[in-house]
C-alpha atoms as a PDB file:
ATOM      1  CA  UNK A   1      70.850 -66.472 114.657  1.00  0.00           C
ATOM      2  CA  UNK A   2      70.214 -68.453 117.524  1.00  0.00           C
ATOM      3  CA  UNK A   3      73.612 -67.162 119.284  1.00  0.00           C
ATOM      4  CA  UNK A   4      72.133 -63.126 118.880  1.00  0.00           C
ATOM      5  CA  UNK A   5      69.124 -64.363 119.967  1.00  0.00           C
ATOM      6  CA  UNK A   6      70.622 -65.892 123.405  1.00  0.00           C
ATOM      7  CA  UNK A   7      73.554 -63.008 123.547  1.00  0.00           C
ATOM      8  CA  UNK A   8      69.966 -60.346 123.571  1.00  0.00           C
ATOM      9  CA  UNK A   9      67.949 -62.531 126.013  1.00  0.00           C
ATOM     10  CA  UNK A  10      71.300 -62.506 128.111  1.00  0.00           C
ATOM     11  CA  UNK A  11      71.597 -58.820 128.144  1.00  0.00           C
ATOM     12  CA  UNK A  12      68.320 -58.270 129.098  1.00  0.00           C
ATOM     13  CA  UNK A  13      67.990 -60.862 131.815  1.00  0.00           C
ATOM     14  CA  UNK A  14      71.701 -58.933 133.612  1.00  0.00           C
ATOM     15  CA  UNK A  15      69.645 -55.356 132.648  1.00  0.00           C
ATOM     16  CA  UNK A  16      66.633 -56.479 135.175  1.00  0.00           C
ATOM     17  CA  UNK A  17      69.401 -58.481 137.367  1.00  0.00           C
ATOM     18  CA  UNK A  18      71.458 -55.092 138.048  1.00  0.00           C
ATOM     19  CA  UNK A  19      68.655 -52.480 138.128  1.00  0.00           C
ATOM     20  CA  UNK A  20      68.335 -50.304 141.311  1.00  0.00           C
ATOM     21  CA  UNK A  21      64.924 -49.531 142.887  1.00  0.00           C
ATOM     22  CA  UNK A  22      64.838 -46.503 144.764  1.00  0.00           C
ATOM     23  CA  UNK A  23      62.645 -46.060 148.116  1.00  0.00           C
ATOM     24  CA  UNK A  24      61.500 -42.156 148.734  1.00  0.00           C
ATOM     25  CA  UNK A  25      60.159 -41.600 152.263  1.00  0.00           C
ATOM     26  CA  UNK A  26      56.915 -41.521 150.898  1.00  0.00           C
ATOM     27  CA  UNK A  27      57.185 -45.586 150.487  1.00  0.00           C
ATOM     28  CA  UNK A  28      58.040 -46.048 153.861  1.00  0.00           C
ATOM     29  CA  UNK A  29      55.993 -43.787 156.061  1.00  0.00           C
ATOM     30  CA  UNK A  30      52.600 -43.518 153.728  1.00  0.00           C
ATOM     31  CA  UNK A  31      53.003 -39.629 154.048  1.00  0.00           C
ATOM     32  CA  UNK A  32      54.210 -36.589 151.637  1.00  0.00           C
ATOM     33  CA  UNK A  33      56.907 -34.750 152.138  1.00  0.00           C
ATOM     34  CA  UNK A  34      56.810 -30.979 151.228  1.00  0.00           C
ATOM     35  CA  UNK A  35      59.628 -28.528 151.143  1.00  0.00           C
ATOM     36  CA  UNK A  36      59.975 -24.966 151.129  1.00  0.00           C
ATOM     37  CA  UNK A  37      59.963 -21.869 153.768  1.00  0.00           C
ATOM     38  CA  UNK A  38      56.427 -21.418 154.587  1.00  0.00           C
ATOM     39  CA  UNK A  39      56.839 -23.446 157.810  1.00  0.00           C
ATOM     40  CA  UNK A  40      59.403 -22.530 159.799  1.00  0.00           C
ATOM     41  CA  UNK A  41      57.964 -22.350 163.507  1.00  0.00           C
ATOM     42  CA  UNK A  42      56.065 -25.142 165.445  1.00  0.00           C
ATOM     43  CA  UNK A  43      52.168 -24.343 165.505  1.00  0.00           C
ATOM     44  CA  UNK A  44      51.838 -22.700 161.604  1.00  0.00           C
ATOM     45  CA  UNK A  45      48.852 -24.056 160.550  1.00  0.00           C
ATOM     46  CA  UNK A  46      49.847 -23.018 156.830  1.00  0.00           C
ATOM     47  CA  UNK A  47      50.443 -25.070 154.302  1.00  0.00           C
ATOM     48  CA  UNK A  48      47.525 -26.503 154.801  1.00  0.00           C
ATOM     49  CA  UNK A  49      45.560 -29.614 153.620  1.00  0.00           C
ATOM     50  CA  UNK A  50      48.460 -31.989 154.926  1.00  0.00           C
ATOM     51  CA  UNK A  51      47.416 -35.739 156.137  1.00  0.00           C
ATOM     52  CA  UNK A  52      48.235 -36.630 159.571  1.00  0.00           C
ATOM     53  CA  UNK A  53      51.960 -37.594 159.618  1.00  0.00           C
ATOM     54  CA  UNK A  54      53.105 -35.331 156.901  1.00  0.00           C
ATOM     55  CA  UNK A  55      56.430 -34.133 156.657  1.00  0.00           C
ATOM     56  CA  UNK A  56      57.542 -30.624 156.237  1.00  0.00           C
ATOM     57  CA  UNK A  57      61.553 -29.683 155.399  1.00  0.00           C
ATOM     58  CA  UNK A  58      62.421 -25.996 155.572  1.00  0.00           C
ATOM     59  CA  UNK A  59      64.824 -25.745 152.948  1.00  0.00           C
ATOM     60  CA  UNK A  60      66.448 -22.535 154.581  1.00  0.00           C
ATOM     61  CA  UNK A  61      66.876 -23.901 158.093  1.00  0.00           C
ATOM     62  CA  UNK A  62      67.103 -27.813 157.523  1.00  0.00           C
ATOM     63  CA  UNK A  63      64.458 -27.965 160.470  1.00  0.00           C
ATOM     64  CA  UNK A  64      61.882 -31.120 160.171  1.00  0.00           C
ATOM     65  CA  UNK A  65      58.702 -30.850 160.813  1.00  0.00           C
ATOM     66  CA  UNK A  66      55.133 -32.758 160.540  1.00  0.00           C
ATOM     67  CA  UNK A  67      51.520 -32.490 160.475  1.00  0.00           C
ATOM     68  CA  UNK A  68      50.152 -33.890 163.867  1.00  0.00           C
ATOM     69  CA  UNK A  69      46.659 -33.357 162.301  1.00  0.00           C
ATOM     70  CA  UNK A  70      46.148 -29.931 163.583  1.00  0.00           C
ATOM     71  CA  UNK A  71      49.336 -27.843 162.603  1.00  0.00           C
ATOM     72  CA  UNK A  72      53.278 -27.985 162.111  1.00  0.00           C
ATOM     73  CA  UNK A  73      55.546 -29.464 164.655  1.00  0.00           C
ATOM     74  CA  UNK A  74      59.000 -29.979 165.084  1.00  0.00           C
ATOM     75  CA  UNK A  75      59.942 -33.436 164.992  1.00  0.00           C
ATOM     76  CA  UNK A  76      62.323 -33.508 167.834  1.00  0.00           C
ATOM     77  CA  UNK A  77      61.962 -31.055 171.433  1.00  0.00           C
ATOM     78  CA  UNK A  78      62.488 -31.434 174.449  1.00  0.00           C
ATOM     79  CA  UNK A  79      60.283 -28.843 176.449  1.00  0.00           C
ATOM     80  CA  UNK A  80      60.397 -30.539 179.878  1.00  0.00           C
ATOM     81  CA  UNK A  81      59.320 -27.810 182.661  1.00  0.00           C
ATOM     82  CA  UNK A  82      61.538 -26.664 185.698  1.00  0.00           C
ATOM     83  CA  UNK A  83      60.215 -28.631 188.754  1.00  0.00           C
ATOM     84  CA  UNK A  84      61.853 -27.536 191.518  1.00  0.00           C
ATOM     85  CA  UNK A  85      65.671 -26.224 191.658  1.00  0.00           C
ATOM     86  CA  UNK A  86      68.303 -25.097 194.995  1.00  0.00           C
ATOM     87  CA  UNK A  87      71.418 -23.601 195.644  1.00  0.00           C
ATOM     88  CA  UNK A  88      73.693 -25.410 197.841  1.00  0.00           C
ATOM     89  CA  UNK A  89      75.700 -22.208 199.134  1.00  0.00           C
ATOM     90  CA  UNK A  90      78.244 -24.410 200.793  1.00  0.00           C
ATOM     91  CA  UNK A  91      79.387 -26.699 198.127  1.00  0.00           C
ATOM     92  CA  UNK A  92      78.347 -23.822 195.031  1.00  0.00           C
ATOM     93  CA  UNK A  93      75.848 -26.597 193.378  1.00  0.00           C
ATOM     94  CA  UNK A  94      72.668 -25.255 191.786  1.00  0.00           C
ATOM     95  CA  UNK A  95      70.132 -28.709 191.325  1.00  0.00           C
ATOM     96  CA  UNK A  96      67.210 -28.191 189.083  1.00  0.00           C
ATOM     97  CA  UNK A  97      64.433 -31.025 188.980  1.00  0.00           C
ATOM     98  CA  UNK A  98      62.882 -31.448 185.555  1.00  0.00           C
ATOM     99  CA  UNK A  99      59.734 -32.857 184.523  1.00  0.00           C
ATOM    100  CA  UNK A 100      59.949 -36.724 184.841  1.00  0.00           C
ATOM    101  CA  UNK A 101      62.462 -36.834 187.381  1.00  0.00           C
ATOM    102  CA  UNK A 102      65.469 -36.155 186.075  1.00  0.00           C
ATOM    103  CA  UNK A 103      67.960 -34.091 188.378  1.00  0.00           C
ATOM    104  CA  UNK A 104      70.565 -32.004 186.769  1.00  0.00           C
ATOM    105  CA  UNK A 105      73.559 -30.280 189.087  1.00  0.00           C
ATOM    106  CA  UNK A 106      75.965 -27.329 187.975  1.00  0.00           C
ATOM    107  CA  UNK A 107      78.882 -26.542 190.000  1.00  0.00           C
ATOM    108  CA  UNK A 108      78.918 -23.384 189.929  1.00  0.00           C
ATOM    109  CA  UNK A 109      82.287 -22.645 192.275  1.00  0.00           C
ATOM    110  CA  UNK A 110      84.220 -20.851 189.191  1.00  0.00           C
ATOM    111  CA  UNK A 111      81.498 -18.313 189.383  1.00  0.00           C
ATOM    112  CA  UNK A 112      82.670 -17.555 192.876  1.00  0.00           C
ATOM    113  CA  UNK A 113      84.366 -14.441 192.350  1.00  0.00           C
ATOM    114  CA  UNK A 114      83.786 -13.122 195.841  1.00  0.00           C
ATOM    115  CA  UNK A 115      86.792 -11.326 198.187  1.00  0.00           C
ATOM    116  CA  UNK A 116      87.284 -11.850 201.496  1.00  0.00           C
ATOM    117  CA  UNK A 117      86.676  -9.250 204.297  1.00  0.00           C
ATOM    118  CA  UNK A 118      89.427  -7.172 204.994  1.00  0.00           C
ATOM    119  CA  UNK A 119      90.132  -4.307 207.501  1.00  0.00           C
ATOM    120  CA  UNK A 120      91.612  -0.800 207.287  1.00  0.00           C
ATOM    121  CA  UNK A 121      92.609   0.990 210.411  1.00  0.00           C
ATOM    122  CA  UNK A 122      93.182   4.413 211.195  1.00  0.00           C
ATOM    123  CA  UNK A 123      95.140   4.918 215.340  1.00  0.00           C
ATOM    124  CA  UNK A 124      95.517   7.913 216.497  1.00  0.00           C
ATOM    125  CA  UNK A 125      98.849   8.198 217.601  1.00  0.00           C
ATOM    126  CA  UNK A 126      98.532  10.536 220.929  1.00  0.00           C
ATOM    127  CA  UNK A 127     101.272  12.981 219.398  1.00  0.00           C
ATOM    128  CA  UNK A 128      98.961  14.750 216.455  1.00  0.00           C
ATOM    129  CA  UNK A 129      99.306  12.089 213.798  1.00  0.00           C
ATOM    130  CA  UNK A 130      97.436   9.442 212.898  1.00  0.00           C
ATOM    131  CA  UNK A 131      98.103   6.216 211.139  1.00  0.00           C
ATOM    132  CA  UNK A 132      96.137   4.500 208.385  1.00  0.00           C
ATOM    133  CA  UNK A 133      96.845   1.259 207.268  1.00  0.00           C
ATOM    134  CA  UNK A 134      95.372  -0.129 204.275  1.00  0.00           C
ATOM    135  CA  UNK A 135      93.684  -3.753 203.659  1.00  0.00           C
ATOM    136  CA  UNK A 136      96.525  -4.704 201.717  1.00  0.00           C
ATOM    137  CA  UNK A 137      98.587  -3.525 204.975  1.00  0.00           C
ATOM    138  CA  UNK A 138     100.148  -0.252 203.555  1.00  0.00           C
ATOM    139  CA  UNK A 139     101.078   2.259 205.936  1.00  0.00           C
ATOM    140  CA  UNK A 140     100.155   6.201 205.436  1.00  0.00           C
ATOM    141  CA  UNK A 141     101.066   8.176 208.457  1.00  0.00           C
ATOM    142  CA  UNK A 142      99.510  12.325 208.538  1.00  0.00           C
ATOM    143  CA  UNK A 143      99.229  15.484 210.717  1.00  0.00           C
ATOM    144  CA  UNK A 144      96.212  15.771 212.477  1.00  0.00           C
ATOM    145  CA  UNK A 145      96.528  19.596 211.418  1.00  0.00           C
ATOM    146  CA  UNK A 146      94.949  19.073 208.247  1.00  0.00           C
ATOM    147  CA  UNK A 147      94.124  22.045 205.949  1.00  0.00           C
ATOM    148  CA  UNK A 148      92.832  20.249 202.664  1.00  0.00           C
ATOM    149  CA  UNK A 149      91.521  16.976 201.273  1.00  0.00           C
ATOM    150  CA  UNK A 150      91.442  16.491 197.588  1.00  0.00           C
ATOM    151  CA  UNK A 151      89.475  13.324 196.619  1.00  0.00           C
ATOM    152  CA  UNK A 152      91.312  12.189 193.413  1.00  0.00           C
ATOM    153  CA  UNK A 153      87.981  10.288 192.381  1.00  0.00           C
ATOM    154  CA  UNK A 154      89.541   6.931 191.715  1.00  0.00           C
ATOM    155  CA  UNK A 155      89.526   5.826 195.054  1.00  0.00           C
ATOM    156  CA  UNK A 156      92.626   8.170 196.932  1.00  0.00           C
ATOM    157  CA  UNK A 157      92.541  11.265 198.576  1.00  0.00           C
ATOM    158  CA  UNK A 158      95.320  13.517 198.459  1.00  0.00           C
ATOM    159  CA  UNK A 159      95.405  14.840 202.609  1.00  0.00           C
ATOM    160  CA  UNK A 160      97.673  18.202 202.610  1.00  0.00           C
ATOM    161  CA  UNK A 161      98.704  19.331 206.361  1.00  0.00           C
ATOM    162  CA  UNK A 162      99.117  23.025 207.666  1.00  0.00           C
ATOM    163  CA  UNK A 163     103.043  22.357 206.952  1.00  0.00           C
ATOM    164  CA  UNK A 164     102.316  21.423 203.002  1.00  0.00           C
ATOM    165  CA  UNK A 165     103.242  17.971 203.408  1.00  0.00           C
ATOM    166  CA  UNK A 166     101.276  15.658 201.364  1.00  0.00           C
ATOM    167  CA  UNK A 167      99.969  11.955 201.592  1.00  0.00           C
ATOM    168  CA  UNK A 168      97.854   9.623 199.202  1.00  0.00           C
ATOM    169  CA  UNK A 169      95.302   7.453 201.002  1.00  0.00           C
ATOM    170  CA  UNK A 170      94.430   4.771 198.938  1.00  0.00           C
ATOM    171  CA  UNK A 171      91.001   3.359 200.005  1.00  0.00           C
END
């Protein structure tokens, strides 16, 4: 009898030995936590009745929020204002200040999509013709005797002369 009796206390002494307690948020912080949809914007005032420090899970977002004592806010922003901000047009970097100091700067040279400057000539040639040449340097030489221009309306012009030659000018 005596061996049960020490085989029972044993068992229940390694019962208590390898229990688990478990800690809920509530423990640590002093605060509920609630759950649901109702809050699911910073400022919403509803549900109410919370205690200062509260915490709020939207269980279709996964966003946090808590009760600051007034209404609902997200637990983590960062809404620092634009300070000041320029474009360096040199070196294509855009700085923005933000609140507190903090300077961020973009380089924004893949953006730079713009083409250089380039020239198209037209010379009379003194002997009725003329000669237009293209930025990309193509050459289109035509009668000054001109009887029709047909603009093709993506960006050439068929020029037919008096003799019924034709010419494309691309522009």
């Amino acid at each position: 009898m005596n061996k049960k009796i020490i085989l029972l206390f044993s068992l229940l002494l390694s019962g208590f030995a390898f229990s688990q307690t478990t800690v809920t948020l509530q423990d640590q912080c002093n605060c509920e936590v609630l759950n649901g949809t109702a809050v699911s914007a910073a400022g919403a005032i509803t549900p109410s009745g919370a205690d200062t420090g509260d915490i709020y899970v939207n269980t279709t977002t996964g966003a946090i929020f808590f009760w600051d004592g007034d209404s609902w806010e997200l637990t983590s922003t960062d809404d620092q204002q634009l300070q000041n901000f320029g474009f360096n047009a040199g070196t294509n970097q855009l700085t923005l200040e933000i609140e507190n100091g903090n300077i961020v700067t973009v380089d924004l040279s893949a953006l730079n999509n713009t083409l250089a400057e380039t020239t198209s000539t037209l010379v009379d040639n003194g002997n009725g013709t003329f000669t237009y040449t293209n930025e990309v340097g193509g050459i289109t030489t035509f009668d000054s005797k001109i009887t029709t221009v047909v603009d093709n309306l993506d960006g050439t012009f068929d020029i037919t002369d008096d003799s019924g030659t034709t010419v494309t000018i691309d522009t």
